[in-house]
Every structure is written in structure tokens, then in C-alpha cells.
Protein backbone atom coordinates (compact mmCIF):
# COMPACT_ATOMS: atom_id res chain seq x y z
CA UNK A 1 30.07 2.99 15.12
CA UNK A 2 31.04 5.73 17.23
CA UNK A 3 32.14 9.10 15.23
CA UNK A 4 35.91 9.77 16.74
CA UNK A 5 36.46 15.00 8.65
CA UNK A 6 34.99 14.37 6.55
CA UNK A 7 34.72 12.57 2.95
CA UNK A 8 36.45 13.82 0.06
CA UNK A 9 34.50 12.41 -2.29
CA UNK A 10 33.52 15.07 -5.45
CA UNK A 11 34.86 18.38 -5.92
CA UNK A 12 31.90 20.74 -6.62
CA UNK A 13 32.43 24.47 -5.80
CA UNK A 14 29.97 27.24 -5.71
CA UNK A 15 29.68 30.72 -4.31
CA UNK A 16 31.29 30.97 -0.87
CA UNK A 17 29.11 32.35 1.87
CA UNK A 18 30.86 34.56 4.98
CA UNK A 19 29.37 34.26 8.03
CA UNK A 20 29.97 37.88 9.64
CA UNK A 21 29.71 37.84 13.75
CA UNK A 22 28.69 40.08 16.21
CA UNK A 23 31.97 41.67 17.60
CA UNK A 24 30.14 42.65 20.74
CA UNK A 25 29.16 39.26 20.96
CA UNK A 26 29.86 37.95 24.51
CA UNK A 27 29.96 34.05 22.49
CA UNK A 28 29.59 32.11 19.19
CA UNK A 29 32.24 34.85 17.72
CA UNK A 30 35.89 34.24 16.92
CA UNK A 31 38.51 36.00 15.47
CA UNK A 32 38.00 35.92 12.06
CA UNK A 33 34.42 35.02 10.02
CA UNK A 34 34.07 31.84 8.78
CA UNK A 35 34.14 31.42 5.37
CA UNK A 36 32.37 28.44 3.75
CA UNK A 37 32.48 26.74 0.31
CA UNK A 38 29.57 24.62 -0.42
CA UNK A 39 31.72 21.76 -1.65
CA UNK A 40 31.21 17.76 -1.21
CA UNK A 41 32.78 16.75 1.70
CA UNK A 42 34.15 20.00 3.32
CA UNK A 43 36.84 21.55 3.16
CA UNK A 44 40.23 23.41 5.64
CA UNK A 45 38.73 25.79 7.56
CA UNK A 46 39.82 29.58 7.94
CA UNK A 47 42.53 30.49 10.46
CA UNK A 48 41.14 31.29 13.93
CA UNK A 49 37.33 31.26 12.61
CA UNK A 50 36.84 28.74 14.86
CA UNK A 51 38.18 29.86 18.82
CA UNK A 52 36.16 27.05 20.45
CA UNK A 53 37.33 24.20 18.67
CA UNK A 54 38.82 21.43 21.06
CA UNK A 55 41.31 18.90 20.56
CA UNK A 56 41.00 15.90 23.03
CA UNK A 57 43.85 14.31 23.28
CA UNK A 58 45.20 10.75 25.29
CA UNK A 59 49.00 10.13 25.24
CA UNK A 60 49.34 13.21 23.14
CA UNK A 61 47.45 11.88 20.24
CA UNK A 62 44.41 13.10 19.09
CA UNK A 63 41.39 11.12 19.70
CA UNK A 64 38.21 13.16 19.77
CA UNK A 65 36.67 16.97 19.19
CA UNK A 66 34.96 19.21 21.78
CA UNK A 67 33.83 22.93 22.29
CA UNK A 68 35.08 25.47 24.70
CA UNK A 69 31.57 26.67 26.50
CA UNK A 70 33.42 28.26 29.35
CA UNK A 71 36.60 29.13 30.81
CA UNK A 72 36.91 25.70 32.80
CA UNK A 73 34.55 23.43 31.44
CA UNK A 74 34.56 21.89 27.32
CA UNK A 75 31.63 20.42 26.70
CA UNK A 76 31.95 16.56 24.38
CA UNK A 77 30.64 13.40 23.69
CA UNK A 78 30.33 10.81 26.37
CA UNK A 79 31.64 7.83 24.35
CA UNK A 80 35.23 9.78 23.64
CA UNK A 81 35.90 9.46 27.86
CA UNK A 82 39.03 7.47 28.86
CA UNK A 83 41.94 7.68 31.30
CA UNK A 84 44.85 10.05 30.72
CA UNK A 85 42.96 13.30 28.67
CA UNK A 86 44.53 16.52 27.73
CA UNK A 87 42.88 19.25 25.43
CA UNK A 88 44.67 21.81 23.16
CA UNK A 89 42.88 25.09 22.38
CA UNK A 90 43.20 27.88 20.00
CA UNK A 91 44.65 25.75 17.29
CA UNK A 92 43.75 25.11 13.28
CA UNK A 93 46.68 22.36 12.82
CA UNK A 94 47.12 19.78 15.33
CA UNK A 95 50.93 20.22 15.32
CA UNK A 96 50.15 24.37 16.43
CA UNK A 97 51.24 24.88 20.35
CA UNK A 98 47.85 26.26 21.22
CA UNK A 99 46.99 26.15 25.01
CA UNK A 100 47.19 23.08 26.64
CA UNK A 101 45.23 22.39 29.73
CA UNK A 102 44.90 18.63 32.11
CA UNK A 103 41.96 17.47 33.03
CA UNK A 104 40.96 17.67 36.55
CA UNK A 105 37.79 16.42 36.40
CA UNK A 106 35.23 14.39 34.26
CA UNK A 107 31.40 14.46 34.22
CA UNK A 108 29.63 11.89 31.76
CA UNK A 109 25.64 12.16 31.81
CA UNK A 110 24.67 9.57 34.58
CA UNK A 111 22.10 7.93 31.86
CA UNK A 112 24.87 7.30 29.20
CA UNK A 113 24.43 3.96 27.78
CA UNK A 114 27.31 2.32 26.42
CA UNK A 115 25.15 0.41 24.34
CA UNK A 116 23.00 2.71 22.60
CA UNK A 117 24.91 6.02 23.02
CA UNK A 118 21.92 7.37 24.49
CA UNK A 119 22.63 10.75 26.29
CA UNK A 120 26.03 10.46 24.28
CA UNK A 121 26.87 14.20 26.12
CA UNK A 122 29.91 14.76 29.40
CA UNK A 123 31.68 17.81 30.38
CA UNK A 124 35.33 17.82 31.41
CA UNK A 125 36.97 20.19 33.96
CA UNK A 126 40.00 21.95 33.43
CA UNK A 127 43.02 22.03 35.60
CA UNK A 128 42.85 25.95 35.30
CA UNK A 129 41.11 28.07 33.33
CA UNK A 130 41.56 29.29 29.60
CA UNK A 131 42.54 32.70 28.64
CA UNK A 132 40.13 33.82 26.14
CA UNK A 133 41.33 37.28 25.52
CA UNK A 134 43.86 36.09 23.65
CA UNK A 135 42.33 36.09 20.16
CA UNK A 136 42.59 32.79 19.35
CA UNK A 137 40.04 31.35 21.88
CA UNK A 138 36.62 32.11 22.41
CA UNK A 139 33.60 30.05 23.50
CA UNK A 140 30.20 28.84 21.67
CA UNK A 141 26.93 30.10 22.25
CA UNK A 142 24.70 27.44 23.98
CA UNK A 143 20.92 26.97 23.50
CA UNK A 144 18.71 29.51 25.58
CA UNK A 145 15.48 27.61 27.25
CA UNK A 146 13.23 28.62 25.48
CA UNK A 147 13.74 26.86 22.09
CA UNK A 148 11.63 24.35 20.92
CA UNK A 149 11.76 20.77 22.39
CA UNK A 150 13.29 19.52 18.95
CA UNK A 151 15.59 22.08 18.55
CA UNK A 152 17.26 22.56 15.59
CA UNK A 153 13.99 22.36 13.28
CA UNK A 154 14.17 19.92 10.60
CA UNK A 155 15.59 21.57 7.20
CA UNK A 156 18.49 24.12 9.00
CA UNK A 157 21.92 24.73 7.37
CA UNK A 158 24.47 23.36 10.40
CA UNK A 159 28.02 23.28 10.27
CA UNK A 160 30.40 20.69 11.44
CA UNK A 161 34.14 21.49 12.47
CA UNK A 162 37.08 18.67 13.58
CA UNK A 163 40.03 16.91 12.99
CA UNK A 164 38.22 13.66 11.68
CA UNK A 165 39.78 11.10 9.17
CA UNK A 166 39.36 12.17 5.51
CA UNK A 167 37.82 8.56 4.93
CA UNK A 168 36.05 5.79 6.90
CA UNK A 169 38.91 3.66 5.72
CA UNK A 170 41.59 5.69 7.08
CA UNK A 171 43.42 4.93 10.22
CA UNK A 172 44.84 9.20 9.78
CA UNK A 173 43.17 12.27 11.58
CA UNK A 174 43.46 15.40 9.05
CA UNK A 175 46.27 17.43 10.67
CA UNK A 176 43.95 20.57 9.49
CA UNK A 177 40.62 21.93 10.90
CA UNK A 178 37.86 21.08 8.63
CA UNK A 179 34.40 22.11 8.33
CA UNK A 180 31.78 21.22 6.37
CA UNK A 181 28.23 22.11 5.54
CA UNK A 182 25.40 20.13 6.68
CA UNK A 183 21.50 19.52 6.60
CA UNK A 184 19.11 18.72 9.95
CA UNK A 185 17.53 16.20 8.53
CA UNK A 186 13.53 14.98 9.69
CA UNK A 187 13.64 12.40 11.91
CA UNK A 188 10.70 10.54 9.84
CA UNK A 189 13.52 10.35 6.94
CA UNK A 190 14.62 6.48 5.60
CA UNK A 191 18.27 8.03 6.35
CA UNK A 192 17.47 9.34 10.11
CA UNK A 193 14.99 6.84 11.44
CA UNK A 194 17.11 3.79 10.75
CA UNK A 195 20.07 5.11 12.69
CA UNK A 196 18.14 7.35 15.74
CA UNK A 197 17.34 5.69 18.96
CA UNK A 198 15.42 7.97 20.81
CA UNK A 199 14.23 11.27 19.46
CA UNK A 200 14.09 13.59 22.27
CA UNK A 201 18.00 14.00 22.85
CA UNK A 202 19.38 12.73 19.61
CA UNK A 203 19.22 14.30 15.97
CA UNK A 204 20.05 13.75 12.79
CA UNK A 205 22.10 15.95 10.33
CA UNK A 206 23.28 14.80 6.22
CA UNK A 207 22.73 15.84 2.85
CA UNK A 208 20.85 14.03 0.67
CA UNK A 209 22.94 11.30 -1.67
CA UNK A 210 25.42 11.60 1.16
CA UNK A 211 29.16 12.83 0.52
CA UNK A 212 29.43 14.93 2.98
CA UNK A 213 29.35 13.70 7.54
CA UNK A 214 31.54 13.77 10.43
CA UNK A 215 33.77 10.88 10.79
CA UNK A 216 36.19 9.03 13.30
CA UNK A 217 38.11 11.58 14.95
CA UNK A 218 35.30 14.30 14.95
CA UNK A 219 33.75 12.42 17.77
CA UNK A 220 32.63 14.66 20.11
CA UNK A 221 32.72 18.42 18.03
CA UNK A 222 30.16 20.71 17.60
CA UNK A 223 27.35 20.85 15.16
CA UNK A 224 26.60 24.73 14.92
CA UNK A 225 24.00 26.82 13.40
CA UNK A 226 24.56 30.42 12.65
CA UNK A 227 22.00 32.68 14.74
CA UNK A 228 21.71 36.25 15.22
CA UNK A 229 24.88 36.63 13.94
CA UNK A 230 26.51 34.09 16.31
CA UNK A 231 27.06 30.43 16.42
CA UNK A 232 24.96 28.47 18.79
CA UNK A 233 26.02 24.62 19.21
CA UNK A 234 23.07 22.50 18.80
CA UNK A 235 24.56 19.45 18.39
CA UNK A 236 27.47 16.59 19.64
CA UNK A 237 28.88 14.47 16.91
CA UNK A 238 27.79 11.22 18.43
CA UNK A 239 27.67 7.98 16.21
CA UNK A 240 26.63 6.44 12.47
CA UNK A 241 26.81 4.14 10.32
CA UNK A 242 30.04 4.55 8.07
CA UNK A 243 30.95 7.94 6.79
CA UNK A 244 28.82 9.64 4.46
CA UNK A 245 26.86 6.88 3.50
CA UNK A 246 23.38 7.60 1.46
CA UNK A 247 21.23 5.69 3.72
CA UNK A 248 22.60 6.75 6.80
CA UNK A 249 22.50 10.56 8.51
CA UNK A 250 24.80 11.16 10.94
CA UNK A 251 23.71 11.39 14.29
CA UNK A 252 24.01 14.16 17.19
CA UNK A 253 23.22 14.14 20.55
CA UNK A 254 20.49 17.40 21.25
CA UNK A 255 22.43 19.60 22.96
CA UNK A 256 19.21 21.72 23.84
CA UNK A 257 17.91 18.41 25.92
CA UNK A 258 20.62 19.03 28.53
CA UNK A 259 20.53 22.17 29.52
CA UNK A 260 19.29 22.29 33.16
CA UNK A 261 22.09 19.67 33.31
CA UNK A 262 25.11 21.96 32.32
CA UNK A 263 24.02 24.37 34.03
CA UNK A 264 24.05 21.82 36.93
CA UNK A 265 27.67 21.59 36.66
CA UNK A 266 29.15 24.55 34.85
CA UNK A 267 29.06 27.98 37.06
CA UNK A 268 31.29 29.84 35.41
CA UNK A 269 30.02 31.78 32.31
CA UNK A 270 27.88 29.84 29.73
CA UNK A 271 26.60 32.21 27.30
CA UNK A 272 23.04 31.65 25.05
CA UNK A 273 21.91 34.22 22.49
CA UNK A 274 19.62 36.66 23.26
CA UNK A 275 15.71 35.74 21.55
């Protein structure tokens, strides 16, 4: 099922870990560090540690996540396009005022299949472009070219951010930004190879025993990992099998696969971290 935050299912905490950015960093940085608990199932994120974080929304209602990678363009998962989309930046609840921007125009990968959720990656256009001096927004590092063709390795600490139901039973988005702590996961793995159609632009990310995924709602967010002091975005919440199920990783579209496509598209100020 597609992945439009995460499961609260056991409360376990441990020490917290601070991710401190780069403030000269020209992406990947916000306002404030995020802080992360190593809990089951994630937890409310910091205030403003997250300036790229998108709310898609369709008749004012939020339906799906997605990641400020430039002052006109948020990049998101295919499968979350309809008619009628807004977004809302530079927010932690969904009720905050944020800033607001239509959508002018809409660019799914041309190889999307509805079917499989293959190339489960579009880009969407803004009416005009953000103001990220403000603070409050900032945009995510992208993958340079020169990573590896399965970028992230297997066995990486990745982090999760959305607005995603709080249970696969739930017909409620969390009203709160919520992060959570993730695993890459091999795609040889019982839990990965079950769920992944094609290896090259799709990934997996869990724990093990589950407890802890992206859910409805978080549907096109970003998977991050925390390089150089900076977060990169290496993945697109794409689709699974329920929520934090044991036997079944989430899975993200490779964000590193498409590359030479953004770029295609997007003129106006990606950013990658220097290697």
C-alpha cells in the first residue's frame, strides 16, 4: 500500500544523540539541531530542526510529505500527485501558518508505474519562490554524483520526518512533526526482498522486529542521513506493506538514481555536500 508517523508501539528511551550542523552550510542545516531519542516508534520532533519539511496539501487537508530542495521546486513521491495541491513550509504543527505556496506546475518521472511504484519520484513547481532567509526554511542536501550506485550502503542510521498516522489503523495524520530513527536495511534481507521491486532505484529502510516505519500520511518525505555535518536526502517514502510490520521494511525510492533527472528540471540552486 502506498505510504501517505509512525507506530507507537513500546516506549524504550536511551541516550539522546544531537545532530550539530554546519552553520556555513549552504543545505541540509536548519535552525535548530535535531535532537533524537532512540525510542520505538519515534517521537515529536524539535521546533524548526527540520526547515525542509513539506506539507502537501489538497483541499487544505494534508495528504502527503515532501522536501524543499530549492527555492521553486519540492521534490516528493510520484504516487501522492492529484489535482488541486498546495504546500505549507516552515511549519512543526500542521495548524502553524507557515508559508503557503500553489502549485504551478507538476513533473512525475515519465517511467512511473502506477502499478509497481517503480520510479515512485516527481517534482512540483511553485507559483513563486520560498524565502529561505527566514529561519524557519531551509533546503536538504541532495546526493553529489559520485556516490555509489546503491547509495545509502546497507547498515546506515537514516532518519524519517512527517506528519503520518500514529497507526496503520488510523484514519488521523499526527498534527505534530515526527521523526524517527531508522536502519538501511540489505536488500538480500527476508524483510527487504519480499517487498522491493527493482533494486537500482528503490531501497529499503526498518529495524529489525519492526516498531518503528513511515506510515500513511508520510508518503512522499524524506529519508535523511546525517553527512559531514549536514543532512543529505537519500530516500522518498514510497510504499509497504502495513506499518511497522516485522516481515516487511519499508520501502524508498533511491533518490541518488535520479539525479541527472532533477537536475533536468530544477535550475535554480540544488545543493550536494562537498566529498
Amino acid at each position: 500500500m502506498n505510504r501517505f508517523i509512525f507506530l507507537m508501539v513500546i516506549v524504550e528511551l536511551v541516550t539522546a544523540v544531537t545532530y550539530k550542523c554546519n552553520p556555513s552550510a549552504s543545505c541540509g542545516c536548519s535552525k535548530n539541531s535535531a535532537i533524537l531519542n532512540k525510542i520505538v516508534g519515534g517521537e515529536i520532533a524539535i521546533q524548526q530542526s527540520w526547515g525542509w519539511a513539506v506539507s502537501i496539501r489538497r483541499s487544505g487537508s494534508h495528504i502527503c510529505g515532501g522536501s524543499v530542495i530549492s527555492p521553486t521546486f519540492i521534490l516528493t513521491a510520484a504516487h501522492c500527485i492529484t489535482n488541486g495541491l498546495s504546500v505549507v513550509v516552515g511549519i512543526d504543527k500542521l495548524t502553524d501558518k507557515g508559508q503557503t505556496r500553489p502549485i504551478s506546475r507538476i513533473y512525475s518521472h515519465p517511467s512511473y508505474n502506477t502499478k509497481t511504484l517503480e520510479n515512485d519520484i516527481a517534482l512540483l513547481q511553485l507559483s513563486s519562490p520560498l524565502v529561505l532567509t527566514q529561519g524557519t526554511v531551509s533546503k536538504v542536501c541532495l546526493p553529489s554524483n559520485n556516490v555509489p550506485s546503491e547509495y545509502p550502503p546497507s547498515g546506515k542510521t537514516v532518519v524519517a520526518i512527517g506528519w503520518g498516522v500514529l497507526a496503520s489503523s488510523s484514519q488521523s495524520v499526527s498534527q505534530s512533526l515526527r521523526q524517527v530513527t531508522l536502519n538501511s536495511i540489505p536488500k538480500s534481507t527476508k524483510s527487504c526482498s519480499t517487498s522491493l521491486r527493482n533494486s537500482v532505484t528503490q531501497f529499503c529502510a526498518g529495524v529489525n522486529g519492526g516498531g518503528k516505519d513511515t506510515c500513511q500520511g508520510d508518503s512522499g518525505g524524506p529519508l535523511m542521513m546525517f553527512t559531514r555535518n549536514q543532512w543529505e536526502q537519500i530516500g522518498i517514502v514510497s510504499y509497504g506493506v502495513g506499518c511497522a510490520l516485522p516481515q516487511y521494511a519499508g520501502v524508498y525510492t533511491r533518490v541518488s538514481a535520479y539525479q541527472q533527472w532533477i537536475k533536468s528540471i530544477v535550475k535554480d540552486g540544488t545543493s550536494t555536500i562537498s566529498r
